[in-house]
Protein backbone atom coordinates (compact mmCIF):
# COMPACT_ATOMS: atom_id res chain seq x y z
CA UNK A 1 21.21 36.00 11.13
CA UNK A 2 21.07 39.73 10.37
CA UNK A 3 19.45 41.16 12.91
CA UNK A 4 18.82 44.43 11.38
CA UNK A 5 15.95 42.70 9.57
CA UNK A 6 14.56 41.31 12.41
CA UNK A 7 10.53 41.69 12.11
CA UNK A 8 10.44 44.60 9.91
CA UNK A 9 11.85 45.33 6.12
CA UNK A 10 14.01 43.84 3.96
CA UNK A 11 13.71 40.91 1.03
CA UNK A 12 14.11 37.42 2.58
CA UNK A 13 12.92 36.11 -0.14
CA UNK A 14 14.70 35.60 -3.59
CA UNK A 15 11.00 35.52 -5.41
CA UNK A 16 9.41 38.08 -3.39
CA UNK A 17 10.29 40.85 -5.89
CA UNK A 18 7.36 38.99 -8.02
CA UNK A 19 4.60 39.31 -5.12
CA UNK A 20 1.84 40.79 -6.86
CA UNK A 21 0.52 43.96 -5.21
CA UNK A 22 -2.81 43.75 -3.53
CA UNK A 23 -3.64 47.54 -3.46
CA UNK A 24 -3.35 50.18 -6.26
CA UNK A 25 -1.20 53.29 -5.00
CA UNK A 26 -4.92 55.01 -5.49
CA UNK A 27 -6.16 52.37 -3.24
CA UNK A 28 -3.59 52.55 -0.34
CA UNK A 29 -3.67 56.23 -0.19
CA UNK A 30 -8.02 56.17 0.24
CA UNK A 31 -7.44 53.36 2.39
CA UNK A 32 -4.82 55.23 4.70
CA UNK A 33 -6.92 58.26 4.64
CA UNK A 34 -10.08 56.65 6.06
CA UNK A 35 -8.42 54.91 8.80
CA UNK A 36 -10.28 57.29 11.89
CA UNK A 37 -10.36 55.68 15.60
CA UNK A 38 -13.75 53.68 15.99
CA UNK A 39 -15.97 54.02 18.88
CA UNK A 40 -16.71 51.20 21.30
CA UNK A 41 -20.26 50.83 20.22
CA UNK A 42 -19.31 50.44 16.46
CA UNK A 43 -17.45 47.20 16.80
CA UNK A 44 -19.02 44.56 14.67
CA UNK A 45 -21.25 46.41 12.72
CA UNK A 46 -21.78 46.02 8.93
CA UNK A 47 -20.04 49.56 8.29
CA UNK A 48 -17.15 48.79 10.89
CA UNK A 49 -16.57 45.91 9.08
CA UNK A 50 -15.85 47.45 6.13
CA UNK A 51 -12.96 49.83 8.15
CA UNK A 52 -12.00 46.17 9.11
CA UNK A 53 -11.34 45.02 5.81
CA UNK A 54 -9.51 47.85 4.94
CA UNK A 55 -7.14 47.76 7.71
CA UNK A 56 -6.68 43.80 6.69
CA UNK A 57 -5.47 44.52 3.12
CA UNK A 58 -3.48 47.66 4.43
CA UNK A 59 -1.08 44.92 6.52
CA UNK A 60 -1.21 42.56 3.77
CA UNK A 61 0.04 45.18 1.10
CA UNK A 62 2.28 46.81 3.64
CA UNK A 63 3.81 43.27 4.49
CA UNK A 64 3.88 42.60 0.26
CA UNK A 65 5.78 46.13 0.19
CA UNK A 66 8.44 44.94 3.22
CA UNK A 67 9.41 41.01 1.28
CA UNK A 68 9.93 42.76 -1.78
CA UNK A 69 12.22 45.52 -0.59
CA UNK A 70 10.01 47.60 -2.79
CA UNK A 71 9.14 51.35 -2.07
CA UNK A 72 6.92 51.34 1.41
CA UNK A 73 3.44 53.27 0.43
CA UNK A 74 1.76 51.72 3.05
CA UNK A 75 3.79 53.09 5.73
CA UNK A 76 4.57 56.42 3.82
CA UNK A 77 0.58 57.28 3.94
CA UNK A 78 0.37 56.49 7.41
CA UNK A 79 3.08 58.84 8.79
CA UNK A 80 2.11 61.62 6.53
CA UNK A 81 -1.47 61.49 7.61
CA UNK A 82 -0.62 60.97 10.61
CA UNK A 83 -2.56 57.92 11.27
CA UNK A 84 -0.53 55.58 13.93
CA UNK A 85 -2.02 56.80 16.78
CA UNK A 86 -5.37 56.03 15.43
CA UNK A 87 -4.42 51.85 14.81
CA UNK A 88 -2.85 52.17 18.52
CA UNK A 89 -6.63 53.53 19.61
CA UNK A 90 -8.04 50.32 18.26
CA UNK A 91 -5.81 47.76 19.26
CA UNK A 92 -6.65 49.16 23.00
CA UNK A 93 -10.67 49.27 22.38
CA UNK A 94 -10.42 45.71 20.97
CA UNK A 95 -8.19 44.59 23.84
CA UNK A 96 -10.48 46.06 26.41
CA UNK A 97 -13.94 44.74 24.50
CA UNK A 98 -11.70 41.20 24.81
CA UNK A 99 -11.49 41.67 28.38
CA UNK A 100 -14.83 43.40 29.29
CA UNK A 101 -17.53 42.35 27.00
CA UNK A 102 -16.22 39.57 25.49
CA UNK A 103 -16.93 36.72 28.63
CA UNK A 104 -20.57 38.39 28.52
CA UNK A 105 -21.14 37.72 25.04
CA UNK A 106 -20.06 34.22 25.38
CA UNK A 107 -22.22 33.67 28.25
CA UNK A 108 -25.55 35.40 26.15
CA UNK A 109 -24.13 32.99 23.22
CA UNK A 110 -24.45 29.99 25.06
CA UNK A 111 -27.83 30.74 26.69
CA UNK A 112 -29.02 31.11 22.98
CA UNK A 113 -27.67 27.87 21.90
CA UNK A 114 -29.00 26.06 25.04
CA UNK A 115 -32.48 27.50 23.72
CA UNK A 116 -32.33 26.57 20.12
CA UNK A 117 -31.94 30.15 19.22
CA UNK A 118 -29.25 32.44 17.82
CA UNK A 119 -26.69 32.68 14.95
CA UNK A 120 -23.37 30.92 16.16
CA UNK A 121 -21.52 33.68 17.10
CA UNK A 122 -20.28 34.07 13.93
CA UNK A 123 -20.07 37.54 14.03
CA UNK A 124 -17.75 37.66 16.75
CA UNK A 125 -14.79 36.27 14.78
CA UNK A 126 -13.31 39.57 12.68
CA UNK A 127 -13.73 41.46 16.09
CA UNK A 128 -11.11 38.93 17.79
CA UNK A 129 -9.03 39.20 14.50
CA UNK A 130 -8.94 42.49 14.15
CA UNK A 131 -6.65 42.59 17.11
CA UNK A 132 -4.06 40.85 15.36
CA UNK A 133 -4.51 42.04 12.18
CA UNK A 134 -3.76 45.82 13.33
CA UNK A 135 -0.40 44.12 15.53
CA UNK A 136 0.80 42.69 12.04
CA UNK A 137 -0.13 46.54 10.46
CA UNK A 138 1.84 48.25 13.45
CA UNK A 139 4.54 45.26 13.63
CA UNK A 140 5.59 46.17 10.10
CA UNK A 141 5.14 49.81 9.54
CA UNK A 142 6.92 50.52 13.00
CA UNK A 143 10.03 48.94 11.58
CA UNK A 144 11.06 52.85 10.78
CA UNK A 145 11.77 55.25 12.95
CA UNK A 146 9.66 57.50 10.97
CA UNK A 147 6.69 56.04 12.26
CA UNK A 148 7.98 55.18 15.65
CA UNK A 149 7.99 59.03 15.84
CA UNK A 150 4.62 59.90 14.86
CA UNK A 151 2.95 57.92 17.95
CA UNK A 152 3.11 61.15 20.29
CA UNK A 153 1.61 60.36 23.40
CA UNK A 154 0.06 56.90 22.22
CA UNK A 155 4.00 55.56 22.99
CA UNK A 156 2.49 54.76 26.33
CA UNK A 157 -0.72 52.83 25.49
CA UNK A 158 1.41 50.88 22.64
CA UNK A 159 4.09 49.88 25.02
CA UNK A 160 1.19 49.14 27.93
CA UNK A 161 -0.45 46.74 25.75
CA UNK A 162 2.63 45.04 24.76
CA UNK A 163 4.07 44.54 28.67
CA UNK A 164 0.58 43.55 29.49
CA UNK A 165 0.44 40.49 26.18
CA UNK A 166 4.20 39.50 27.28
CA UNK A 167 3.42 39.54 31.29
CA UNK A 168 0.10 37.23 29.95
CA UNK A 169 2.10 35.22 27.63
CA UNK A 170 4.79 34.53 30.26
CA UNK A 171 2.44 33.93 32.71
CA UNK A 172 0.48 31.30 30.68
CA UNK A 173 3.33 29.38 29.78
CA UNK A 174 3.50 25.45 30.37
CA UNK A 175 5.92 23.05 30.94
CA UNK A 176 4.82 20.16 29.25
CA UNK A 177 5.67 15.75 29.47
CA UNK A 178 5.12 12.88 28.37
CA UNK A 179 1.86 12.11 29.37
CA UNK A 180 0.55 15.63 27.50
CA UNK A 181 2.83 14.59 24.63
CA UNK A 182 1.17 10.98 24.56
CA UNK A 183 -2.70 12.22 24.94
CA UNK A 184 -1.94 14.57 22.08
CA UNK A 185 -0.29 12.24 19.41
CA UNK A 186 -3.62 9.99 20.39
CA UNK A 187 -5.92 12.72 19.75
CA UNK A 188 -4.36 13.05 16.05
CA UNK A 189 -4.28 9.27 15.41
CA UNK A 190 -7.74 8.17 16.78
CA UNK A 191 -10.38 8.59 14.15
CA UNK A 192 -13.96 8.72 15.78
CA UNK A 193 -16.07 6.76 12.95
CA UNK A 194 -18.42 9.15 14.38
CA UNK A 195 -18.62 12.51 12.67
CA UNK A 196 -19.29 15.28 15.06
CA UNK A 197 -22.31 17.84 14.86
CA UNK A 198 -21.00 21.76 13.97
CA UNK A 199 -18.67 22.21 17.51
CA UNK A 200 -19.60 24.14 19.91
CA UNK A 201 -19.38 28.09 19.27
CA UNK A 202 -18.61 28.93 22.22
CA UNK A 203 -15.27 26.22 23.13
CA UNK A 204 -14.05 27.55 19.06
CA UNK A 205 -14.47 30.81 20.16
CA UNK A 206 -12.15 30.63 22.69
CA UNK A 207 -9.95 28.11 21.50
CA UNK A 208 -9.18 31.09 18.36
CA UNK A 209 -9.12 33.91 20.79
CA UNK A 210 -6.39 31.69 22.75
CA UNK A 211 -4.80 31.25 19.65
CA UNK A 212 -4.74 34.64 18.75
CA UNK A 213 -3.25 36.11 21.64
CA UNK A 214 -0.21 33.32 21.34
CA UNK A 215 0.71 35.17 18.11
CA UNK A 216 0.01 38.53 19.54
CA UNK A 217 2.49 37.59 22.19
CA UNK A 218 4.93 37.64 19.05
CA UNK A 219 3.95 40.78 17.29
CA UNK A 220 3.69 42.52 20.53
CA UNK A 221 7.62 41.85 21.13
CA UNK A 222 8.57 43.01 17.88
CA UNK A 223 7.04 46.54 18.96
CA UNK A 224 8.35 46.49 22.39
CA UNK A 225 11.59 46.30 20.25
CA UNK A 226 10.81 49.00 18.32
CA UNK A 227 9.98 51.80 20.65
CA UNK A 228 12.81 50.62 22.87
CA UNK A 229 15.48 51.49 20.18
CA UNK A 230 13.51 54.94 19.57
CA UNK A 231 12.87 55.67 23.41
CA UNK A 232 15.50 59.22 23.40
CA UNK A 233 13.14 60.31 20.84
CA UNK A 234 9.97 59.36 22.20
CA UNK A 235 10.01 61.99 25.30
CA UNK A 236 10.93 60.95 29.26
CA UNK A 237 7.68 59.11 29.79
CA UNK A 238 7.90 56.47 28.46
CA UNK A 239 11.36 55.78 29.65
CA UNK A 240 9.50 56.33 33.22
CA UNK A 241 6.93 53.54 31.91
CA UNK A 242 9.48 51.07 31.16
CA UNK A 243 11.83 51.12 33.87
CA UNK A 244 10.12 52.67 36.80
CA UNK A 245 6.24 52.27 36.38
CA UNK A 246 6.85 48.64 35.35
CA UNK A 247 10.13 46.80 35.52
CA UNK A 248 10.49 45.75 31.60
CA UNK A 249 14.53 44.60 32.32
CA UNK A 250 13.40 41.95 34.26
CA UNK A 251 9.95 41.07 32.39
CA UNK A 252 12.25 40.36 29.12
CA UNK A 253 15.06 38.42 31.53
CA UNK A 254 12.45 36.04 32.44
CA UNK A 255 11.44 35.39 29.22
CA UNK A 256 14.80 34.62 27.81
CA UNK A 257 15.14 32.47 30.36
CA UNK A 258 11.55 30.88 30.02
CA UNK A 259 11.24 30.89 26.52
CA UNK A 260 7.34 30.42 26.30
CA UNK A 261 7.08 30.42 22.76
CA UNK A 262 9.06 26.84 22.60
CA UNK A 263 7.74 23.55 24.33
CA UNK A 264 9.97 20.70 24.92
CA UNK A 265 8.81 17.38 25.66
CA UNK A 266 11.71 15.85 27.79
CA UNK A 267 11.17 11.84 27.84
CA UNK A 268 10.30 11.81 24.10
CA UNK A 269 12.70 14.51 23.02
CA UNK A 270 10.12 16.17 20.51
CA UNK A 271 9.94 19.96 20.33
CA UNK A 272 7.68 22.70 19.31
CA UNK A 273 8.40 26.14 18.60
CA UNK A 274 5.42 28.50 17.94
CA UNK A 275 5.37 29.78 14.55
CA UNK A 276 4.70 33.55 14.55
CA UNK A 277 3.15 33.94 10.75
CA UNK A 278 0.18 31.04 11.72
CA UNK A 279 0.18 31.09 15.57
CA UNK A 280 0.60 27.24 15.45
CA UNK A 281 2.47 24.84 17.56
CA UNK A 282 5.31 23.33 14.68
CA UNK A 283 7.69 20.64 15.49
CA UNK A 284 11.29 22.18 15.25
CA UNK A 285 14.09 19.86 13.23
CA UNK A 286 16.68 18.30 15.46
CA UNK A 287 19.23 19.85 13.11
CA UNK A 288 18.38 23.45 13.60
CA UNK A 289 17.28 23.09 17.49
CA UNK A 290 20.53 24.95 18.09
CA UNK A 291 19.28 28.29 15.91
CA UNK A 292 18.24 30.79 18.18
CA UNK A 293 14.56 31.82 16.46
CA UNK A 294 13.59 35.53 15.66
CA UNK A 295 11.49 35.76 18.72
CA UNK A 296 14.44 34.73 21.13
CA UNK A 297 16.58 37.37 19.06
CA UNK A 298 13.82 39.77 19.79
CA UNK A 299 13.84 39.74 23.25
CA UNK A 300 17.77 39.22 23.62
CA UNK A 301 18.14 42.75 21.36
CA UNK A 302 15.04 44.88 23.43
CA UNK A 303 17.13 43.54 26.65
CA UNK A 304 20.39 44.68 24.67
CA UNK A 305 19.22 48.02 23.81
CA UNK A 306 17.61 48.88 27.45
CA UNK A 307 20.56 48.49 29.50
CA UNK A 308 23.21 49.82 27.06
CA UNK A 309 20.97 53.21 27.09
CA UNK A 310 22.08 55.29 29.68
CA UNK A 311 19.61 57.74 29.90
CA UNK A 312 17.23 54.11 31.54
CA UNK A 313 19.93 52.88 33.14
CA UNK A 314 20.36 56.50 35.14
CA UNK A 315 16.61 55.74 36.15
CA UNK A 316 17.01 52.24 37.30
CA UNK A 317 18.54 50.80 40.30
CA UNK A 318 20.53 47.13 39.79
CA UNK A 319 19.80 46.59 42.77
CA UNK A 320 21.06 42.84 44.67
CA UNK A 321 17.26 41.27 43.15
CA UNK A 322 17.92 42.25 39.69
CA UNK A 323 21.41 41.53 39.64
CA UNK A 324 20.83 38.06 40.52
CA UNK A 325 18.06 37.71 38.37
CA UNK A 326 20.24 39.19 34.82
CA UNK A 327 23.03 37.27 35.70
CA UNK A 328 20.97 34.08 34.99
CA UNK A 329 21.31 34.87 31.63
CA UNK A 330 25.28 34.27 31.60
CA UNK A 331 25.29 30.68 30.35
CA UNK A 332 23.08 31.67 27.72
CA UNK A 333 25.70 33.65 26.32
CA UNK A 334 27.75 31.06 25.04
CA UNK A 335 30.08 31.00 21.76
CA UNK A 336 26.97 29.72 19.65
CA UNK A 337 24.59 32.65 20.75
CA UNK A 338 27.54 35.30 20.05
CA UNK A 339 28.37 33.21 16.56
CA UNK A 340 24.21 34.16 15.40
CA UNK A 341 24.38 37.67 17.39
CA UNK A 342 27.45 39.10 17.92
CA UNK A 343 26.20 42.37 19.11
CA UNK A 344 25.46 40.53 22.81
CA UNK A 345 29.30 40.31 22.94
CA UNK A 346 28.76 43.57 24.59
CA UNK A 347 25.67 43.18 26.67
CA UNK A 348 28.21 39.75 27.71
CA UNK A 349 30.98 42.01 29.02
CA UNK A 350 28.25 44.46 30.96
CA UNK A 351 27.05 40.70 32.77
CA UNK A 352 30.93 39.99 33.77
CA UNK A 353 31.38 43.54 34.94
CA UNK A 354 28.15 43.90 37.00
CA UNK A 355 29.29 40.44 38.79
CA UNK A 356 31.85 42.12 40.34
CA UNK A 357 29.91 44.86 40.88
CA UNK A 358 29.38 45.26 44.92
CA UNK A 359 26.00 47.14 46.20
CA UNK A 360 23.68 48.49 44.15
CA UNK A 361 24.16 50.11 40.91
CA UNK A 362 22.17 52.85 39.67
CA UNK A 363 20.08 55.74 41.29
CA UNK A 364 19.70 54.78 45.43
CA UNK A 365 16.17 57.07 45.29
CA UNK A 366 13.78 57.14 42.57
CA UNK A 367 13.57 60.47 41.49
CA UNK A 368 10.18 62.29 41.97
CA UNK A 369 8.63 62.38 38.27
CA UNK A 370 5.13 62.97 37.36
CA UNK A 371 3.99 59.57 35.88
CA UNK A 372 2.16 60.25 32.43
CA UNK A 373 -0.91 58.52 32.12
CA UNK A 374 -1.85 56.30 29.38
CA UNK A 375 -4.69 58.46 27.68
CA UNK A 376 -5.98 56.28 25.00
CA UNK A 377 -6.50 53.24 28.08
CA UNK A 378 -7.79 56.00 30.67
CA UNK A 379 -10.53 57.43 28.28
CA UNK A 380 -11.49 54.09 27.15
CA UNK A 381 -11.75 52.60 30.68
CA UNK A 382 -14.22 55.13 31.89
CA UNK A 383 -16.02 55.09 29.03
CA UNK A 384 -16.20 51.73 29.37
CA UNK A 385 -17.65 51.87 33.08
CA UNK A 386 -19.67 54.75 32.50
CA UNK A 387 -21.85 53.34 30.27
CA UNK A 388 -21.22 49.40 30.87
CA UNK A 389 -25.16 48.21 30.99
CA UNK A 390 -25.25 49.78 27.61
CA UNK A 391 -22.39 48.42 26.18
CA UNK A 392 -23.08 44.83 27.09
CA UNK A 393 -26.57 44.90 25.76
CA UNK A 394 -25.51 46.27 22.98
CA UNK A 395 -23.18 43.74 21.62
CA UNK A 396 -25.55 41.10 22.86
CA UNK A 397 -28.25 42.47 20.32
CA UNK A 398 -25.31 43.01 17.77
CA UNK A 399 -23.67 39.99 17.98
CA UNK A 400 -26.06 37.19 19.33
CA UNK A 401 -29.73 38.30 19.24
CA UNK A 402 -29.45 40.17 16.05
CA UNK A 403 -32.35 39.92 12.91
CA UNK A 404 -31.85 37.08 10.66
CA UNK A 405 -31.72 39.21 7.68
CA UNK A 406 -29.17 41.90 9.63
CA UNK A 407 -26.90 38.20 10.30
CA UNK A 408 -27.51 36.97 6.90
CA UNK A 409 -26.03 40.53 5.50
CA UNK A 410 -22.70 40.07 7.83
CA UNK A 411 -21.91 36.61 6.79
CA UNK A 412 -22.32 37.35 3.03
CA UNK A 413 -19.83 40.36 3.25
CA UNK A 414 -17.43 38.49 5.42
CA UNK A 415 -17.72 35.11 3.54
CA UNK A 416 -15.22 36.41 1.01
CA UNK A 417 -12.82 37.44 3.01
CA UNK A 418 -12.64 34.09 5.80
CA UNK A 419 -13.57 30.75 5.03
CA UNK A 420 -17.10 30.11 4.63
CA UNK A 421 -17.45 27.27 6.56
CA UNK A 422 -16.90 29.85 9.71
CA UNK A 423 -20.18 31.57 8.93
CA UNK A 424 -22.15 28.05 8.20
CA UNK A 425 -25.00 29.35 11.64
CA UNK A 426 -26.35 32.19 9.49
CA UNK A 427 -26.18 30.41 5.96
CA UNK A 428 -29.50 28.75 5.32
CA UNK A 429 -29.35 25.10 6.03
CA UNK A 430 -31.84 21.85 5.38
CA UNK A 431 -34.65 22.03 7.61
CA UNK A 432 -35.68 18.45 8.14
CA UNK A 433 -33.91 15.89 10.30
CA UNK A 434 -31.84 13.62 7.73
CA UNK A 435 -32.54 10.14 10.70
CA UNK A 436 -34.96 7.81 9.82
CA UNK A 437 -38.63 7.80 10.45
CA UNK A 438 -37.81 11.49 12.10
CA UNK A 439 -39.45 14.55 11.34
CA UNK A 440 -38.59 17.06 13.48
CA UNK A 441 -36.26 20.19 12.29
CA UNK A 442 -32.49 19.51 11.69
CA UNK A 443 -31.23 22.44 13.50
CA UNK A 444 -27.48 21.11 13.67
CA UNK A 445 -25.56 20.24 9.91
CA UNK A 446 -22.78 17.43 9.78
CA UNK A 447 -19.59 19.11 10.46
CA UNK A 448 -17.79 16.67 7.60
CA UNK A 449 -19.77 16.79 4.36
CA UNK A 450 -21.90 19.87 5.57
CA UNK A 451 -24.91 18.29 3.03
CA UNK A 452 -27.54 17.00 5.83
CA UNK A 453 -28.64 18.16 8.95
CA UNK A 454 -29.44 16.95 12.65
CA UNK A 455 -32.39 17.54 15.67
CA UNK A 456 -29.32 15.92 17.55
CA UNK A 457 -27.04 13.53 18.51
CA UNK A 458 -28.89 10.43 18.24
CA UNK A 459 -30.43 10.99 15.23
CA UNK A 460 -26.84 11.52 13.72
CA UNK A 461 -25.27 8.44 15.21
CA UNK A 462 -28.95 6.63 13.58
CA UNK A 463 -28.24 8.23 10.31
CA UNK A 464 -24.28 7.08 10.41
CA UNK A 465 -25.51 3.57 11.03
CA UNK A 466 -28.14 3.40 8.75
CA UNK A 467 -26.04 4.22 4.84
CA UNK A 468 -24.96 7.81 5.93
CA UNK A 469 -21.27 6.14 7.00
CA UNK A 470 -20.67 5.39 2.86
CA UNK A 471 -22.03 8.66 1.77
CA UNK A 472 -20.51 11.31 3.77
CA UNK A 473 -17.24 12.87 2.28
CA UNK A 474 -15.56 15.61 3.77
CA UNK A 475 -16.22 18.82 2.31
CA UNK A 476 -12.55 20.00 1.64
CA UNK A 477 -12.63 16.74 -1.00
């Protein structure tokens, strides 16, 4: 494993030289340039969704630009314009309208549906992705120390947002058995003759915002990474924020030890390690179970580089706690974990040497700092509470409530960049019931061949029996 191209640069791919390009160099550097922080009220609008379109094809290009080991534009533009900080601003205002607005919108979303009314929430969907689309943008332009060092004082909210995804990622990680295992392979197996109506909005809704925040979980890692092996150049706060303000040594410890981005099924012996490209579940080969994956190596090296720094380790106390808690890790550090990263050997001999260690070791008082504040977080927070009736009805109006014709406009211009199918509530759709001897208005299509619509479940299950069973092919086919 080289672990120098963990995450970031390099070619890992014999035929990735012959990646076509998706931007012109005129196109990256207009692109680059027009990346500005957006303001909480803009998010989901037609022209916002234009900046996030941009910003999509900006990671794809800059992640084109990484596989092929050719010259990084991408990341060039951003540092010389200066333009980090901004993506860091957004990530934060899309994490906070996640936490904030986002259960309110789902509630308004679901009173709409329970009236007949409303679009499907359709428009919600690039909001959610644009959260991991600027991680994958930051995950691969932060790779250099160049742009590490342009983040100034938005260090703090990056590495913030990435100790809050990892405490949440640790925290919602499940041990799982048999019984999950078997109710899971049944779910895949059993074939309802049944097809369902369109599913509800608001379960898929969360179900992709769940899955989204797995795979930010990975990205956010890879940063962590990042800023930890550029922390003497990135000024004595954040140092404070990692070690003292939150205890990051012992957040990544429990993760090693945890390892919530693998699930092992003990009686059947099956296991899953989450992929970080698709944010998918994939069963890992018996053969290779041994390999220790990229996102173990990331959190073994951001452990690594912490406690060989001295300038943290002359701000954090090893105390009895800690010590116990690090020296878990010892029987990880066996001969096949040193064969695929040698450089542990090291943090290895620190672990034997602190076992011997008596009392605590470090700094007995913390010294009296004054604790920088996040500032992209703190202004967003009170802006946020300032003005919250606002906000939420806003977004209600934007996203749920909106005109037909304002809807109709936002699926077209996001119907070529995600699948179509994912904007079906605003397309226009039969009106009449397809049942037998029923006239009322089919409100809800078939979610398989997407040709005929539904007043509801009965009529559907009337339809199926009555010819509709032959006739209905999948749409895919």
């Amino acid at each position: 494993m080289d672990i120098s191209k963990l995450g970031g640069g390099g070619d890992s791919d014999p035929s990735s030289s012959a990646r076509p390009d998706l931007l012109s160099p005129f196109e990256i550097e207009s692109y680059a340039g027009a990346v500005e922080s957006s303001k909480v009220l803009e998010l989901g609008c037609l022209g916002w969704l234009d900046k996030h379109e941009r910003v999509k094809q900006l990671a794809i290009q800059s992640v084109i630009q990484a596989l092929s080991g050719r010259e990084e534009t991408v990341k060039d533009f951003l540092v010389t314009l200066e333009k980090i900080p901004h993506l860091v601003h957004d990530l934060v205002l899309v994490e906070l309208w996640r936490e904030r607005v986002f259960p309110e919108v789902l509630k308004a979303l679901k009173e709409q549906k329970d009236d007949g009314k409303g679009h499907g929430g359709f428009a919600i969907y690039p909001i959610l992705y644009h959260e991991s689309t600027l991680l994958n943008l930051l995950e691969t332009v932060l790779f250099h120390s160049s742009a590490v060092e342009t983040l100034g004082d938005a260090c703090l909210d990056l590495a913030d947002y990435c100790l809050r995804t990892l405490t949440r990622f640790l925290a919602g990680a499940t041990n799982f058995d048999d019984e999950d295992d078997e109710k899971v392979t049944k779910k895949k197996i059993d074939l309802d003759p049944d097809p369902d109506l369109d599913p509800d909005p608001d379960l898929d809704l969360r179900a992709q915002s769940d899955s989204l925040l797995l795979g930010a979980a990975l990205k956010a890692l890879a940063c962590l990474r990042y800023l930890i092996e550029n922390v003497d150049n990135l000024g004595h706060g954040l140092t404070s924020r990692l070690v003292i303000s939150t205890d990051t040594p012992m957040l990544l410890t429990e993760l090693i030890v945890a390892k919530p981005w693998r699930r092992e099924y003990w009686k059947t012996g099956r296991v899953e390690d989450l992929e970080p490209t698709s944010s998918q579940w994939k069963e890992v080969d018996p053969s290779v179970r041994g390999m220790i994956s990229n996102t173990e190596a990331q959190a073994w090296l951001s452990l690594y580089l912490l406690l060989k720094n001295n300038k943290i380790l002359s701000s954090y106390e090893l105390y009895d706690a800690r010590k116990n808690n690090l020296l878990k890790l010892r029987p990880y550090l066996n001969d096949v974990t040193l064969d695929q990263i040698p450089i542990l050997g090291e943090f290895s001999v620190f672990l034997n040497q602190l076992a011997v260690t008596q009392g605590p070791f470090g700094p007995g008082k913390s010294p009296l700092l004054l604790e920088l504040v996040p500032p992209i977080r703190a202004a967003l927070e009170e802006k946020f509470e300032k003005d919250e009736a606002k906000i939420l009805r806003h977004f209600k109006q934007e996203l749920v409530t909106g005109s037909k014709e304002v809807m109709l406009q936002k699926a077209q211009r996001l119907a070529s960049a995600y699948d179509l199918d994912s904007f079906s509530g605003a397309l226009p759709i039969p009106k009449r019931c397809a049942a037998p001897n029923c006239a009322k208005e089919g409100t809800k299509r078939c979610s398989r061949c997407k040709e005929v619509s539904y007043c509801g479940k009965d009529c559907q299950i009337a339809h199926w029996a009555a010819g509709h069973r032959d006739n209905c092919v999948p749409k895919s086919c």
